[in-house]
Protein backbone atom coordinates (compact mmCIF):
# COMPACT_ATOMS: atom_id res chain seq x y z
CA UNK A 1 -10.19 -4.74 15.81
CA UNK A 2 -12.29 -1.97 17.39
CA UNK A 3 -13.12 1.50 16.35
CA UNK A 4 -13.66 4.35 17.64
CA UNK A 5 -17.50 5.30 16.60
CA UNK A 6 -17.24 8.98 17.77
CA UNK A 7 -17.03 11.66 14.84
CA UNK A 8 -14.30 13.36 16.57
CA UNK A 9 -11.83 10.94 15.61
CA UNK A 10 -12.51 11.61 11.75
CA UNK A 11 -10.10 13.67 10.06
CA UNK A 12 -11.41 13.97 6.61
CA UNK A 13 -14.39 12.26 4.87
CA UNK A 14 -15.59 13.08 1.20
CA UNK A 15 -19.06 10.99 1.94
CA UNK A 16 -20.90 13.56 0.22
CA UNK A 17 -19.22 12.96 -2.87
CA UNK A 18 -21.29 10.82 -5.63
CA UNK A 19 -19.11 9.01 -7.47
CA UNK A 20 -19.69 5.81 -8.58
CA UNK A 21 -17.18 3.10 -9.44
CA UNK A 22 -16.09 1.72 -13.13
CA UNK A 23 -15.41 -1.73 -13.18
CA UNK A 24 -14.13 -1.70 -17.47
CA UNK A 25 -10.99 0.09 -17.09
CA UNK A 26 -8.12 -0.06 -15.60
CA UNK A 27 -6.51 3.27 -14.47
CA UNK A 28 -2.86 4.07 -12.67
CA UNK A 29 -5.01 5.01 -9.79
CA UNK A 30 -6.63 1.96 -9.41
CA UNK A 31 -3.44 0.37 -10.21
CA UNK A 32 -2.28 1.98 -6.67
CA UNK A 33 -5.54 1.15 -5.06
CA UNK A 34 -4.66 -2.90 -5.78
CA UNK A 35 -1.31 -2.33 -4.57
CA UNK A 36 -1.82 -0.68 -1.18
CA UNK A 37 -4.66 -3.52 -0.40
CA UNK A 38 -2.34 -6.58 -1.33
CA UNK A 39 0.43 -4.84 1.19
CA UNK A 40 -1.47 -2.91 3.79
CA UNK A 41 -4.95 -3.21 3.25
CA UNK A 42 -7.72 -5.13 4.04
CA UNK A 43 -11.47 -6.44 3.31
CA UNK A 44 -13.86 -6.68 6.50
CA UNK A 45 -17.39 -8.34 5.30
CA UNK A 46 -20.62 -8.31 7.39
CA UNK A 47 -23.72 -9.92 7.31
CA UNK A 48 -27.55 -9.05 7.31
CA UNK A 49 -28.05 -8.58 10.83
CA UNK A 50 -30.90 -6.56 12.65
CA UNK A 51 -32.84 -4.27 10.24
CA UNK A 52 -30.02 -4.77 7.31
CA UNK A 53 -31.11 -6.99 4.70
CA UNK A 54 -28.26 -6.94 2.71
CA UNK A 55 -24.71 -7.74 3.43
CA UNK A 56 -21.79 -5.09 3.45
CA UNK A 57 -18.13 -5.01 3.14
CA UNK A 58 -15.70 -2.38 3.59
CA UNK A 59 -12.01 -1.57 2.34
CA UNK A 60 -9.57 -0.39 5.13
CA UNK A 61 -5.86 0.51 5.17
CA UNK A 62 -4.18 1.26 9.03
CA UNK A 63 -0.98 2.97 8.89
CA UNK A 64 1.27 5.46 10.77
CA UNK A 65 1.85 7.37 8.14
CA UNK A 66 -0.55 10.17 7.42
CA UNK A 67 0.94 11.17 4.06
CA UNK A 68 0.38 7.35 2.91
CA UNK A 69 -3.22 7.42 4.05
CA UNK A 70 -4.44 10.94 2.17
CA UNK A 71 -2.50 9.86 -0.80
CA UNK A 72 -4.80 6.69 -0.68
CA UNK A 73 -7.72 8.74 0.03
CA UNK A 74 -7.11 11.13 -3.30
CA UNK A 75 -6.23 7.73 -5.23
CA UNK A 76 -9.50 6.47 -4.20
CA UNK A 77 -11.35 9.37 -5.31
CA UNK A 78 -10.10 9.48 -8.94
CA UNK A 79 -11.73 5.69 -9.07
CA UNK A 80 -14.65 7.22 -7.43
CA UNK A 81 -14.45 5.79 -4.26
CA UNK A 82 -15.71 7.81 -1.13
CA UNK A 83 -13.58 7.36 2.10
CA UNK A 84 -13.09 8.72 5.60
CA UNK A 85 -9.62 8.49 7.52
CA UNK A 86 -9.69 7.97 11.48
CA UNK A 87 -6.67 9.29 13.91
CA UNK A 88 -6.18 6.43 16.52
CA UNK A 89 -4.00 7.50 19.60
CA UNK A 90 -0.67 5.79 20.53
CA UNK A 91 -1.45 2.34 22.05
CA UNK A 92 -5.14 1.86 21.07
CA UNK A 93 -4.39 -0.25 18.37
CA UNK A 94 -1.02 -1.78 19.61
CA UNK A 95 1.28 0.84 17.60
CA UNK A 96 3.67 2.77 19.85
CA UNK A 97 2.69 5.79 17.61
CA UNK A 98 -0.83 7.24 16.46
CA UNK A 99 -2.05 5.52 13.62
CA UNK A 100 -4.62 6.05 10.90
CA UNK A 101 -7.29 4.03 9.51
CA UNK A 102 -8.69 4.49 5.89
CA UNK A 103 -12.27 3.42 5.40
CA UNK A 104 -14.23 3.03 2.20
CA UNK A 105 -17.85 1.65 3.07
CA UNK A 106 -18.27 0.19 -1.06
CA UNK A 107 -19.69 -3.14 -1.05
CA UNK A 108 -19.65 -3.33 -4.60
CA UNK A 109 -16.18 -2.22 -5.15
CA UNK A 110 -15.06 -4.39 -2.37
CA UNK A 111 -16.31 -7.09 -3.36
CA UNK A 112 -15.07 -6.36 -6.89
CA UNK A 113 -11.42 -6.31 -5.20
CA UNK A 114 -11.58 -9.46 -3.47
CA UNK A 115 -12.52 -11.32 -6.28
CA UNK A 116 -9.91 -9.82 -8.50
CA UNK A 117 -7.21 -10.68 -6.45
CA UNK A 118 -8.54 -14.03 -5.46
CA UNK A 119 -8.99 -12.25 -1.30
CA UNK A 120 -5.26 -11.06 -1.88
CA UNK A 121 -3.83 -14.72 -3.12
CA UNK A 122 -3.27 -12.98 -6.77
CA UNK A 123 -1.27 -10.20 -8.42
CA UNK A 124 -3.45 -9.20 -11.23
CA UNK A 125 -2.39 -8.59 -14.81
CA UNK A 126 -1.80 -5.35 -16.33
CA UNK A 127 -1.05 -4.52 -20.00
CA UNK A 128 0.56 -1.51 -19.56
CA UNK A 129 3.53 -0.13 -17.86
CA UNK A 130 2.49 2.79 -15.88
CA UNK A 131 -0.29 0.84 -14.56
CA UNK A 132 2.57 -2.03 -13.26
CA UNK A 133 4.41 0.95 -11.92
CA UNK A 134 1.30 2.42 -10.05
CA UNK A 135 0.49 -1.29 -8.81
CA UNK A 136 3.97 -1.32 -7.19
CA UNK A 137 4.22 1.99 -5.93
CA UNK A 138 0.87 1.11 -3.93
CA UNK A 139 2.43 -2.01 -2.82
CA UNK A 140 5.80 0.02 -2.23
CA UNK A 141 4.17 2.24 0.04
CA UNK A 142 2.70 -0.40 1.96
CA UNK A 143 5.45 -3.06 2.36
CA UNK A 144 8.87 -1.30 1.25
CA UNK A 145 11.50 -1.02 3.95
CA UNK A 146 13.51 2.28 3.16
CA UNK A 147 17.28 2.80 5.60
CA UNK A 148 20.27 3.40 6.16
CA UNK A 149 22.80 1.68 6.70
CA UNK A 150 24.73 2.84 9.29
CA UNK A 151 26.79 -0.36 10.71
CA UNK A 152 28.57 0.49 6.88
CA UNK A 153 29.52 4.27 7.00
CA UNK A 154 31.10 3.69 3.49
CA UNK A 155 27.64 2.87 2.01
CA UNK A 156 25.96 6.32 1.13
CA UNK A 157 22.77 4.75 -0.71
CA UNK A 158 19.74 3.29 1.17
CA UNK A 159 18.42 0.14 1.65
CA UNK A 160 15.19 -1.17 -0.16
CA UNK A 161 14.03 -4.60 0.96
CA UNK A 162 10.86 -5.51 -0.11
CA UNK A 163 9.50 -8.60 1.79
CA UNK A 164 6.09 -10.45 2.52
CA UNK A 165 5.07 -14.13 3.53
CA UNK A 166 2.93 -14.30 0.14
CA UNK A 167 4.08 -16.81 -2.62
CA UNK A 168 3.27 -13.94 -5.18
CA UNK A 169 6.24 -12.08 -4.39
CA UNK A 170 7.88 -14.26 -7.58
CA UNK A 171 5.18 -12.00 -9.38
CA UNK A 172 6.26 -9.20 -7.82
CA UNK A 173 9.73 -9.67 -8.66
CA UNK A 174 9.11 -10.38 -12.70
CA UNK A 175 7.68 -7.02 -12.39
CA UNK A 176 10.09 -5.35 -11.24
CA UNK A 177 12.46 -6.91 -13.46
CA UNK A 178 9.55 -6.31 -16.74
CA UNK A 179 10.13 -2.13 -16.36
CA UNK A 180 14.04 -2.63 -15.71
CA UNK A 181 14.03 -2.03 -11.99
CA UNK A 182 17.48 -3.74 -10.92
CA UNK A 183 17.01 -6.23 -8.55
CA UNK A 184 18.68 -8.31 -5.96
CA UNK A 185 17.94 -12.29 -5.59
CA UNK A 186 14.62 -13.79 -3.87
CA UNK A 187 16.06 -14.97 -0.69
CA UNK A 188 14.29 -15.91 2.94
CA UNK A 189 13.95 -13.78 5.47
CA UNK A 190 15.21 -12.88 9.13
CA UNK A 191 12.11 -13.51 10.87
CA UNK A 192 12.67 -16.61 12.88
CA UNK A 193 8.30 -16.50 14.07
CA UNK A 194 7.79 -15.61 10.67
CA UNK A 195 9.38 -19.09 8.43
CA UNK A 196 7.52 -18.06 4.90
CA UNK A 197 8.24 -14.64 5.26
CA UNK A 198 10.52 -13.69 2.00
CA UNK A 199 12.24 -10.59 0.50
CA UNK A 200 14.35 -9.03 -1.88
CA UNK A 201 16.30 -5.95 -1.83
CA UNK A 202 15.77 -2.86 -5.01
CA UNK A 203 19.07 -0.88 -5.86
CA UNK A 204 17.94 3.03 -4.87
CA UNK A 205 19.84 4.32 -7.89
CA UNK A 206 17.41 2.29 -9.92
CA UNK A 207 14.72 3.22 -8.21
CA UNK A 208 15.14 6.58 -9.07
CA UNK A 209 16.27 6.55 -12.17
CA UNK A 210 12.51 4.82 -12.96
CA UNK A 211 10.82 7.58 -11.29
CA UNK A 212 9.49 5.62 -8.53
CA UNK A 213 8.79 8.50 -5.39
CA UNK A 214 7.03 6.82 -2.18
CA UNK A 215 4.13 9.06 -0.53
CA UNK A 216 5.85 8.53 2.91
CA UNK A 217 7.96 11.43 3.19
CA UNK A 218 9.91 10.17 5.92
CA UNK A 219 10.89 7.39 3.45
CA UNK A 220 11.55 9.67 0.77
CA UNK A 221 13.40 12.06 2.28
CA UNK A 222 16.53 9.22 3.08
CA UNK A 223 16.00 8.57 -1.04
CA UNK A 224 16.05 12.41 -1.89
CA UNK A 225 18.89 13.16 0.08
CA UNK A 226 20.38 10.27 -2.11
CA UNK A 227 19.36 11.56 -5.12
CA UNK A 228 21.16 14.89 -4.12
CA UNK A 229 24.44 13.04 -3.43
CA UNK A 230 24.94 11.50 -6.80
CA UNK A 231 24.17 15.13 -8.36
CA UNK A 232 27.19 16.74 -6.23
């Protein structure tokens, strides 16, 4: 994938910000960090090449959504992670809309990432509960389908299918069902190119009711409005 290497392109960057990374603890934002890059996210590694001895790696997220992308950004910074987020234009990187790319040039913390998520084969452990739900609203963000269902105009609540081609969605199901999320069966999916590709659907009233909000507003919004409904 190419980039553009202007500055112009650059919407916001906190690279003068010194933090540096903690590897003891877990956090909830870090929680959401491992989330987004199992869904969305990636790892790009580069070798010594030219006058760089060392080798480099960098996290990136690409998404549509620029309310998903600065909510990243912020989540980043509480682990003390320093990013910049690029504005790609319609078509340049095969999406019919803009698009945004995330970038975190931390070769320690990216490496740290890959490894703890065996290069995204792995859902990680976490002891407590609001760091599972911060895990899953990362991955939320990044993989959850939110709609309506409008071939049934009885149905007033939206649809939440969750699905990816990774064997750990088992994992991600136990956690959903570990902090009482009610859940629909593991089942294959509808994408005939796609034969691993596997998902499971998340009642909205129980979404909800756990407190779960997405940082995509236009995803929210449908589950707002259905919030709204069951208060009339």
């Amino acid at each position: 994938m190419s980039y553009h290497k202007s500055t112009k392109n650059i919407i916001k960057s906190n690279r003068n910000r010194a933090f540096k990374f903690n590897y003891r603890y877990m956090t909830n934002a870090l929680a959401y960090v491992i989330g987004a890059y199992l869904g969305d996210g990636s790892i790009c590694f580069n070798k010594p090449y030219g006058k760089r001895k060392h080798s480099s790696a960098m996290f990136q997220l690409q998404s549509i959504d620029l309310d998903f992308v600065k909510y990243l950004e912020s989540q980043l910074l509480e682990c003390g992670i320093k990013s910049s987020i690029h504005l790609f234009p319609s078509g340049h990187t095969g999406n019919s809309k803009p698009s945004y790319t995330l970038r975190a040039c931390h070769t320690a913390f990216c490496k740290w990432l890959y490894e703890f998520t065996g290069g995204k084969a792995r859902i990680p452990k976490f002891d407590r509960k609001s760091h599972i739900k911060n895990f899953l609203m990362g991955l939320f963000d990044s993989e959850l389908t939110v709609c309506i269902m409008k071939s049934i105009p009885s149905r007033i609540s939206p649809l939440l299918d969750f699905g990816i081609i990774d064997n750990w969605i088992y994992d991600v199901h136990k956690l959903c069902q570990d902090i009482d999320l009610t859940i629909g069966k593991i089942r294959s999916g509808y994408m005939k190119a796609v034969p691993n590709f596997k998902r499971f659907n998340i009642n909205a009233r129980s979404f909800i009711q756990n407190g779960f909000k997405l940082s995509i507003a236009r995803k929210q919004t449908l589950l707002d409005n259905f919030e709204s409904k069951l208060k009339d």
